[in-house]
Protein backbone atom coordinates (compact mmCIF):
# COMPACT_ATOMS: atom_id res chain seq x y z
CA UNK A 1 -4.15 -38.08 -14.57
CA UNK A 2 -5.81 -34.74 -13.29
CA UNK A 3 -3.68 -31.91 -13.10
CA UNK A 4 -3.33 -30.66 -9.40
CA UNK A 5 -4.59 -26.93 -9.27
CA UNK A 6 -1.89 -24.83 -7.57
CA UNK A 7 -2.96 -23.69 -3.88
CA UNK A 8 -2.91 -20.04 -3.29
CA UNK A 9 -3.16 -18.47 0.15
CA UNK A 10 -5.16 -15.12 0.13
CA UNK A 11 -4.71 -13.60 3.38
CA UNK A 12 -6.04 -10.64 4.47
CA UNK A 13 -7.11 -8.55 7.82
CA UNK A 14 -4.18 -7.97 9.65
CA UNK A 15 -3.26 -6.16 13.24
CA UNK A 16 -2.92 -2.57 11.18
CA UNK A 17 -5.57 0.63 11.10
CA UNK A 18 -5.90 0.20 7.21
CA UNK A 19 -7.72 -3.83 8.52
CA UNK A 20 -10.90 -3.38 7.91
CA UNK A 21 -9.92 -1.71 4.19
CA UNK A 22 -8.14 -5.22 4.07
CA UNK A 23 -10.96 -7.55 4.14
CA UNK A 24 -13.06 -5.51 1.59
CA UNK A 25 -9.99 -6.02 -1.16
CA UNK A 26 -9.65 -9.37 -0.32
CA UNK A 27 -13.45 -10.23 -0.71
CA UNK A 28 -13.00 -8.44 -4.44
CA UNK A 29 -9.77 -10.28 -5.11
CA UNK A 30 -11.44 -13.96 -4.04
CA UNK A 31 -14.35 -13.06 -7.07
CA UNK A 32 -11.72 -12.15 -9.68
CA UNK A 33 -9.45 -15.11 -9.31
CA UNK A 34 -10.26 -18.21 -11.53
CA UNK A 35 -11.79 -21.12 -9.00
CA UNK A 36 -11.26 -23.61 -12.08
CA UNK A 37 -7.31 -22.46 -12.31
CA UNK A 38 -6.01 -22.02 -8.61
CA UNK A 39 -7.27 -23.76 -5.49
CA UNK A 40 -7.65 -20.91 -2.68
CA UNK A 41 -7.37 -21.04 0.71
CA UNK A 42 -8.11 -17.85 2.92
CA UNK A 43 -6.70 -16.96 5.99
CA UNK A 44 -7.66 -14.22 8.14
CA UNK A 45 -5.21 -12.38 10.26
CA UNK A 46 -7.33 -10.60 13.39
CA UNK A 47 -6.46 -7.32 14.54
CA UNK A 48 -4.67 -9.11 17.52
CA UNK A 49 -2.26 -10.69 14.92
CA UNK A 50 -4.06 -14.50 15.36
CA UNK A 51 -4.12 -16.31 12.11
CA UNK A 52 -7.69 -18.26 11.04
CA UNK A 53 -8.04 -20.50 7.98
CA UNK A 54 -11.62 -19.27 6.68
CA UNK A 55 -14.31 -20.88 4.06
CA UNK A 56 -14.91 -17.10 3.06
CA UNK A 57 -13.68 -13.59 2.59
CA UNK A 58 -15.63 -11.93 5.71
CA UNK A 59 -14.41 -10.13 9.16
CA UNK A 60 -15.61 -12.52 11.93
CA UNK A 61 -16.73 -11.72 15.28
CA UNK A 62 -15.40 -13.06 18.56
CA UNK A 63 -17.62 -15.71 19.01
CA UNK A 64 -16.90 -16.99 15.63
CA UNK A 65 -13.18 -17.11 16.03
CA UNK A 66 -13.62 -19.63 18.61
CA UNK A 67 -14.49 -21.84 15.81
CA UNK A 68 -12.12 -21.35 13.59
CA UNK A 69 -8.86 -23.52 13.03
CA UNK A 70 -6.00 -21.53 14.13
CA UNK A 71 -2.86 -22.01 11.59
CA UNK A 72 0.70 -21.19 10.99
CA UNK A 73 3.18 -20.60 8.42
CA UNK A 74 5.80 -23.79 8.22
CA UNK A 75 7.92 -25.90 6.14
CA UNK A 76 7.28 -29.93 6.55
CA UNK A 77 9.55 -32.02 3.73
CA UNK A 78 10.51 -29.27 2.14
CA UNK A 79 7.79 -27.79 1.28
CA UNK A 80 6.18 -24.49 2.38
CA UNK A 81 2.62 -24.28 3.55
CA UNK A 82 0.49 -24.12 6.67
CA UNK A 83 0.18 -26.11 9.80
CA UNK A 84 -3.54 -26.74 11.78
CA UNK A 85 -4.64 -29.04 14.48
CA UNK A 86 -5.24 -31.37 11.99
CA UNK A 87 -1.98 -31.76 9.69
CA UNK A 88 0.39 -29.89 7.26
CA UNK A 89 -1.64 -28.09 3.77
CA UNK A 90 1.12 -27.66 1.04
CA UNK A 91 0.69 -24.26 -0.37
CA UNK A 92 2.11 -23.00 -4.21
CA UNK A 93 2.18 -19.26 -3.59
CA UNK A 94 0.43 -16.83 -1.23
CA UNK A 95 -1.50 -13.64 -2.05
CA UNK A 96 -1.35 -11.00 0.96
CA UNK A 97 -4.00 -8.35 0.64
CA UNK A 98 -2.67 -6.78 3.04
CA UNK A 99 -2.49 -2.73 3.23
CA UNK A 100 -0.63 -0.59 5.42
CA UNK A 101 1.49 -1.57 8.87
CA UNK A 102 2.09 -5.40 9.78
CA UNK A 103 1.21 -6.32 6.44
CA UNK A 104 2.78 -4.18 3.38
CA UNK A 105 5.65 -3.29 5.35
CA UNK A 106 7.78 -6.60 4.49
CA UNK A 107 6.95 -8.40 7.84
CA UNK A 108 4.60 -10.95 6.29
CA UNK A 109 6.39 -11.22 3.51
CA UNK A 110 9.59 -12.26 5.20
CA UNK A 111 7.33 -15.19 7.37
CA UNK A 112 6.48 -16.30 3.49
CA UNK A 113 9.96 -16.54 2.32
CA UNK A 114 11.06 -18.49 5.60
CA UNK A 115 8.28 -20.73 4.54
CA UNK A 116 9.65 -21.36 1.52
CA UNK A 117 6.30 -19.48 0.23
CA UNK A 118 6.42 -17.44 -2.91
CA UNK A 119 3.93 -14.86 -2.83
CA UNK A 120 2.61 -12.08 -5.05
CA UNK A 121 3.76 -8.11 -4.10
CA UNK A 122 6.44 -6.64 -2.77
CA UNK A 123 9.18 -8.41 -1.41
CA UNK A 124 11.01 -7.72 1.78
CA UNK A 125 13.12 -5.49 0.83
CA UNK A 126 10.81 -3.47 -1.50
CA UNK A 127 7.81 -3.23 1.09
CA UNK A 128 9.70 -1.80 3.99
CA UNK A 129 10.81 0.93 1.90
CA UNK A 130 7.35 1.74 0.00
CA UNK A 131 5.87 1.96 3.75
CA UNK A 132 8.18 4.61 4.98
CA UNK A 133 7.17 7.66 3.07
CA UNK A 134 10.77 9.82 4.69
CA UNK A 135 12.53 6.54 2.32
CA UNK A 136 11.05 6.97 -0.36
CA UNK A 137 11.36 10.65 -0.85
CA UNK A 138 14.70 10.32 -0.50
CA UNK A 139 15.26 7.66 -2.78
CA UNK A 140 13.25 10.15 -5.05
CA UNK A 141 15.50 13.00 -4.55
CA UNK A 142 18.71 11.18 -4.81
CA UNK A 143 16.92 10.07 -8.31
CA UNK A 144 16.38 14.23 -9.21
CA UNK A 145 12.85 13.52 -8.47
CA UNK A 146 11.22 16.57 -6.85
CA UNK A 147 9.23 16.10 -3.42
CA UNK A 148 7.93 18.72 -1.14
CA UNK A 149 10.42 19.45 1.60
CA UNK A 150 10.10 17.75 4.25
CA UNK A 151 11.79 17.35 8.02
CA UNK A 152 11.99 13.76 9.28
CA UNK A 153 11.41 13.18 13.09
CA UNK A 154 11.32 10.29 15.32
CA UNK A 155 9.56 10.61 18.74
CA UNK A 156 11.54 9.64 22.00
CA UNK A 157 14.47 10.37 20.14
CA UNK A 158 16.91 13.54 21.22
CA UNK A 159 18.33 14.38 17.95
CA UNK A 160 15.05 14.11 16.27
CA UNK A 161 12.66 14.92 18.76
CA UNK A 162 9.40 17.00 18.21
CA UNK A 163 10.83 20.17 19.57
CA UNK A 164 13.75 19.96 17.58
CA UNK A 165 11.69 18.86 14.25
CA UNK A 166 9.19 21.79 14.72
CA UNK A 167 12.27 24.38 14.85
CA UNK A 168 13.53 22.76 11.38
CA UNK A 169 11.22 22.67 9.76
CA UNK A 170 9.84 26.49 10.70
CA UNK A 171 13.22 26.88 9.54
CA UNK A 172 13.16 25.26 6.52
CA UNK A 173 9.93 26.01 5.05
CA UNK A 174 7.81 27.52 8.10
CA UNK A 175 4.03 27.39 8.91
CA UNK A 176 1.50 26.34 7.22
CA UNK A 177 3.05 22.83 7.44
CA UNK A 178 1.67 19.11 7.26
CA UNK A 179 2.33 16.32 9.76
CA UNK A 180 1.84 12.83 9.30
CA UNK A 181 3.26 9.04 10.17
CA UNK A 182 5.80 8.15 7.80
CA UNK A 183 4.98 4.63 8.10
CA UNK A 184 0.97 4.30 7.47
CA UNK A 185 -1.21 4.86 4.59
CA UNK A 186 -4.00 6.31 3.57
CA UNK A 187 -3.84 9.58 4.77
CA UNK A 188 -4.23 8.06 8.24
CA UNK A 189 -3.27 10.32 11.45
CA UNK A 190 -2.42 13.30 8.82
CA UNK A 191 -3.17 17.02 9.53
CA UNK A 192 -2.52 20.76 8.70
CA UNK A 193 -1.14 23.06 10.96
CA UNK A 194 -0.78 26.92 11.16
CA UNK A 195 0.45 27.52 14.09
CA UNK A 196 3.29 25.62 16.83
CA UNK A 197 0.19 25.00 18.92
CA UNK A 198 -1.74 22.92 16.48
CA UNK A 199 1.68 21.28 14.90
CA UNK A 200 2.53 20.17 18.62
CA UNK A 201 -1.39 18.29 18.33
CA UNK A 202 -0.88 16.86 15.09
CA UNK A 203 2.70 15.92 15.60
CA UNK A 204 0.87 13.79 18.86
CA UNK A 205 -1.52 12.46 16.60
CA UNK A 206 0.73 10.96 14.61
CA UNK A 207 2.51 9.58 16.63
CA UNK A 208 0.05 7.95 18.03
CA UNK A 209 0.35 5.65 14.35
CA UNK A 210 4.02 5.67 14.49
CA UNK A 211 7.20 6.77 16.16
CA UNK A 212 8.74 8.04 12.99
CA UNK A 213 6.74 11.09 11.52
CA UNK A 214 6.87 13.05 8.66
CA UNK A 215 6.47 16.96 8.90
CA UNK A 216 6.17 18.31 5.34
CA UNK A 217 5.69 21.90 3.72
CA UNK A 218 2.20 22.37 2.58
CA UNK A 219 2.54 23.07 -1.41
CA UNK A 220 -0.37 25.14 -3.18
CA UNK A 221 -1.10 21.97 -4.60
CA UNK A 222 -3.87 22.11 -7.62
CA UNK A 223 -4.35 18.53 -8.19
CA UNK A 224 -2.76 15.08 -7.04
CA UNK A 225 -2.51 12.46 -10.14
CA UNK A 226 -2.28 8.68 -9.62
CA UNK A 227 -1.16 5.99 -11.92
CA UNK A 228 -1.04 2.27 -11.85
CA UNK A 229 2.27 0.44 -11.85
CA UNK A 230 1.78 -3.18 -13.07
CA UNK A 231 4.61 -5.78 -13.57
CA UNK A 232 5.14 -9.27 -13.86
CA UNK A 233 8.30 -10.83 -16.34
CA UNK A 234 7.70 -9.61 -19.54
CA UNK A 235 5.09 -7.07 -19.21
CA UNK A 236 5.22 -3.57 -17.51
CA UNK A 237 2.34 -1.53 -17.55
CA UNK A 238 2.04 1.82 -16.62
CA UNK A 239 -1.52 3.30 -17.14
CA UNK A 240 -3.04 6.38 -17.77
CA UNK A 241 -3.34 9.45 -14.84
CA UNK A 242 -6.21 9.70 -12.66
CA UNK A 243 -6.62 12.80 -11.38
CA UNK A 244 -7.90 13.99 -7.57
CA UNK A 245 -8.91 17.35 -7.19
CA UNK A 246 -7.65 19.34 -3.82
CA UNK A 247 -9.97 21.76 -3.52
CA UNK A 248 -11.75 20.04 -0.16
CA UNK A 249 -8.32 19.73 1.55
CA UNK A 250 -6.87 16.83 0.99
CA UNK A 251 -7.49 13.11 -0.32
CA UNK A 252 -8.13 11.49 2.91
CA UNK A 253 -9.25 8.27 4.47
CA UNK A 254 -12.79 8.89 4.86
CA UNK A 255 -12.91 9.73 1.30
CA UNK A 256 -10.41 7.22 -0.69
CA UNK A 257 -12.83 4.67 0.77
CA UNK A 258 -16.22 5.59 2.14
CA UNK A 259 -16.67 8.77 -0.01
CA UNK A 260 -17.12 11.83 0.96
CA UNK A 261 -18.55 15.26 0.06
CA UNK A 262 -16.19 17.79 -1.76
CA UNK A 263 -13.83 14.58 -3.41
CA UNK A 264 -13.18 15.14 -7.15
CA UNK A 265 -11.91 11.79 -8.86
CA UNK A 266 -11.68 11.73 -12.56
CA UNK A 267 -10.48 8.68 -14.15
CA UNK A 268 -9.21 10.73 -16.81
CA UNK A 269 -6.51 13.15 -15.79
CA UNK A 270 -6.69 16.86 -17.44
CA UNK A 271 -2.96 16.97 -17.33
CA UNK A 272 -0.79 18.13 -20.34
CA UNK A 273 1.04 15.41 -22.29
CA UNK A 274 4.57 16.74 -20.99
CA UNK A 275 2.96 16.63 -17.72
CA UNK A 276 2.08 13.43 -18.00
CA UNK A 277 4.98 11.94 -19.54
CA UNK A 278 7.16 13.13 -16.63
CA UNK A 279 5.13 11.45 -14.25
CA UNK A 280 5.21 8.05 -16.06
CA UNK A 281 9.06 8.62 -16.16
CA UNK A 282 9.45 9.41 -12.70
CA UNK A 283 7.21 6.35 -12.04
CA UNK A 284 9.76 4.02 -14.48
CA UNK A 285 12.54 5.41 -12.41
CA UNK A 286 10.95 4.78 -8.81
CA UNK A 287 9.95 1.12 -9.64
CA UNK A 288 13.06 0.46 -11.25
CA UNK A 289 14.89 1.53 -8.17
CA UNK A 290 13.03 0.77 -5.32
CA UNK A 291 12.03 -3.14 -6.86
CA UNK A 292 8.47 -2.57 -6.54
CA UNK A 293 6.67 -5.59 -8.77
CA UNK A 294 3.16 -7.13 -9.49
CA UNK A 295 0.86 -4.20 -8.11
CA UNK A 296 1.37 -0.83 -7.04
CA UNK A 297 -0.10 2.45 -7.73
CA UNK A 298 2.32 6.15 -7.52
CA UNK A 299 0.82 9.22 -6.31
CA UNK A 300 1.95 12.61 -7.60
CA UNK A 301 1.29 16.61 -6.80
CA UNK A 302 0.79 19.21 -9.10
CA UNK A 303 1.34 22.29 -7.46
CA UNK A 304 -0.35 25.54 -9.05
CA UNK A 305 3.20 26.49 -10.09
CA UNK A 306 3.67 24.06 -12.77
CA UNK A 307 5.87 21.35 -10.59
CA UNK A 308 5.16 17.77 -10.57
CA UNK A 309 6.05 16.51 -6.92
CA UNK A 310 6.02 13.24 -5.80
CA UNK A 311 4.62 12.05 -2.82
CA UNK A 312 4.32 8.31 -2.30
CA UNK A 313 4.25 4.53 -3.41
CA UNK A 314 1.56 2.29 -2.24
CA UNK A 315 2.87 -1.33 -2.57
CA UNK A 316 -0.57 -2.59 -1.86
CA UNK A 317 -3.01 -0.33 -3.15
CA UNK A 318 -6.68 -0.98 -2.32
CA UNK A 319 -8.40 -3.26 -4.70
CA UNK A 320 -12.01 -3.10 -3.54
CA UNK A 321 -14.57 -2.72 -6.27
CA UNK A 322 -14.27 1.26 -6.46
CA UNK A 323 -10.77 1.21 -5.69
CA UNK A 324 -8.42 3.68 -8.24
CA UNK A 325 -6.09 0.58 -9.17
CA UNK A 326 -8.23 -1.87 -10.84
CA UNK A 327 -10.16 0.97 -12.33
CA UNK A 328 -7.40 2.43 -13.65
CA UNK A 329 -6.25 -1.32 -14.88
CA UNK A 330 -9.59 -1.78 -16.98
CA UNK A 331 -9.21 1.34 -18.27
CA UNK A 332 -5.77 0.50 -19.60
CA UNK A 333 -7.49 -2.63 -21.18
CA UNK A 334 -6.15 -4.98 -18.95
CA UNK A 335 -9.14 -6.60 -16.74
CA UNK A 336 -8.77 -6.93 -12.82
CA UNK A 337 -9.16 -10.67 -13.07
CA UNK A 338 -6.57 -10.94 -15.97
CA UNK A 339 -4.12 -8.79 -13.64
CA UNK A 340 -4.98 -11.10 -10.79
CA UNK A 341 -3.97 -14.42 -12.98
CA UNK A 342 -0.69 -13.17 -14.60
CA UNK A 343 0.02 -11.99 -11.00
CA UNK A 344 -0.53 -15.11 -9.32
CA UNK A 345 1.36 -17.27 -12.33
CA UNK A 346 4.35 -14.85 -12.08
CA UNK A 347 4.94 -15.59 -8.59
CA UNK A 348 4.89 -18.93 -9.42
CA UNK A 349 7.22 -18.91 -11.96
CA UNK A 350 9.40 -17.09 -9.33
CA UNK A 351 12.86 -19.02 -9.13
C-alpha cells in the first residue's frame, strides 16, 4: 500500500501591514518544501481577514477572489482540517507564514490548536509575547539582559496616556528619543524625535499601528547584529552574527525588504568573540524563557560604548529569498529546505 503523504497547510497573507511581506515568504517557502514528502495545500488570508484555498503562492485581485473556494478551520471525527463548499480536507500540520499583527501574534495559532491542528512556529503563548516588544524587554531585564530604556504607553488610557508618557520619559532619559508600536514589526510606524513637537507626531503615528506604543531612548548605537535561532527536538542552532550598519538611521522597512540606499548588511559580523558570545548567550536565555521554537531570528544593539543591548524577537522572521534568516541558515550549513523539512516533521511529531 502507498504511504499517504502528510497534508500541510501553508497559509500566508493575512489582515496585518507586514501582508504583502507575507506572500513573498510564503512563495519561497512553497519552492523549498519537498512536493514528493508533504502534500501542500495553500490558503490565503486577504487583508480583510477572508480565508481562500489557492493552487499557488500569489496575492490575488478582487475579481479573482470571487473564484476562489472560501474555507475554514474545523474539526469533523476528530480530526483537524478545513471545511469548503464542497466537504471536510483532513490536514497533518499547518505552516503559517505569517509576519507581524493577526498572524505572529498567537491569534492564528490558537484557531490551529482549537482545530486540533499542529502547526510549525510559535505557539500561543510564545507569539503574543515575541509581538509585544514592551514584553519582551522586560522579560529581558528581569533575565539581567540589558535593553535601552524605555517608557511604555497605551493611548486612550489615563495612567499611560501620551502626555503622561512624554513627561517620563523626558524624565527618564530625555530628547532625542524613539517612538514606535510595541506590537508590529519591521520597523513599521517608527520615528526619531528631538523635540515634544515631533514626539507628539510620531507618538500619533504609531498609534495609528497600535494602541500600545513604545517610546525608547535613542542609544549612539554603532551597529545592530542579528542571529538565527533554530529549534526543533534534538537540535538547537544558533548561527553566526550578521551585522547591520546604522550609519543611514536606522534598519527600516523600506530597506529590510525593498533595499535601500545607505543599508550596510554583512553576513559576517565584525564583532569581537566576547561580543559575540554574549549575544548567543543572551539569545540561549531569551528562547529558553520566552518558548520561542522552530524559527526565529534575535536582534541586538551595539552601542559605541561597548554595550550589547537587546532589542527584539521576531517569531516569524521573513523568509523571502534575500531574507537575513535563511541566509544566515545556509551559512551555518544548514540549507533553507533542510530547515523547512525538520521543521515541518517536528511539528508533527508534536504530542
Amino acid at each position: 500500500m502507498k504511504k499517504t503523504k502528510p497534508t500541510v497547510l501553508l497559509i500566508y497573507g493575512g489582515v496585518g501591514v507586514e501582508h504583502d511581506v507575507s506572500v513573498m515568504s510564503a512563495d519561497n517557502v512553497y519552492s523549498l518544501i519537498d512536493q514528493d514528502e508533504f502534500a501542500v495545500i495553500p490558503i490565503f488570508i486577504s487583508n480583510e481577514g477572508d480565508w481562500y484555498r489557492v493552487d499557488k503562492i500569489y496575492n490575488p485581485c478582487d475579481a479573482e477572489k470571487k473564484s476562489l473556494p472560501t474555507v475554514h478551520l474545523g474539526v469533523h471525527n476528530g480530526r483537524g482540517g478545513i471545511f469548503e463548499d464542497d466537504g471536510f480536507t483532513a490536514v497533518d500540520v499547518a505552516f503559517p507564514m505569517l509576519h507581524g499583527d493577526g498572524g505572529e501574534d498567537g491569534i492564528v495559532q490558537g484557531a490551529l490548536e482549537c482545530a486540533k491542528i499542529k502547526f510549525v512556529g510559535p505557539d500561543f503563548y510564545s507569539g503574543p509575547v515575541t509581538m509585544d516588544k514592551a514584553f519582551t524587554k522586560i522579560i529581558a531585564e528581569s533575565l539581567g539582559i540589558p535593553t535601552a530604556r524605555f517608557v511604555l504607553s497605551i493611548a486612550h488610557s489615563p495612567i499611560y496616556s501620551m502626555e503622561r508618557s512624554l513627561e517620563r520619559a523626558e524624565k527618564l532619559f530625555g530628547y532625542p528619543m524613539f517612538i514606535k508600536p510595541s506590537r508590529l514589526g519591521s520597523s513599521i510606524g517608527a520615528s526619531r524625535a528631538d523635540t515634544k513637537e515631533e514626539a507628539r507626531a510620531a507618538y500619533k503615528m504609531a498609534q495609528s499601528f497600535s494602541d500600545r506604543i513604545l517610546i525608547e531612548e535613542l542609544v549612539d548605537i554603532e551597529k545592530e547584529a542579528e542571529c538565527a535561532y533554530f529549534k526543533v527536538k534534538n537540535k538547537e542552532i544558533i548561527t553566526d552574527l550578521a551585522e547591520i550598519s546604522c550609519s543611514f538611521g536606522f534598519y527600516d522597512y523600506e530597506k529590510k525588504y525593498y533595499g535601500g540606499v545607505g543599508a550596510a548588511l554583512s553576513e559576517k559580523a565584525k564583532i569581537s568573540p566576547k561580543t559575540s558570545e554574549r549575544i548567543r548567550e543572551y539569545t540561549r536565555m531569551l528562547s529558553q524563557y520566552v518558548g520561542t521554537r522552530h524559527l526565529s531570528r534575535f536582534d541586538f544593539f551595539i552601542a559605541r560604548d561597548g554595550r550589547v543591548l537587546f532589542n527584539e524577537i521576531n517569531a516569524i522572521p521573513g523568509f523571502t529569498k534575500s531574507s537575513l534568516y535563511p541566509t544566515l541558515l545556509s551559512e551555518y550549513g544548514l540549507s533553507p529546505s533542510h530547515a523547512v523539512a525538520l521543521m515541518i516533521r517536528d511539528a508533527l511529531e508534536d504530542a
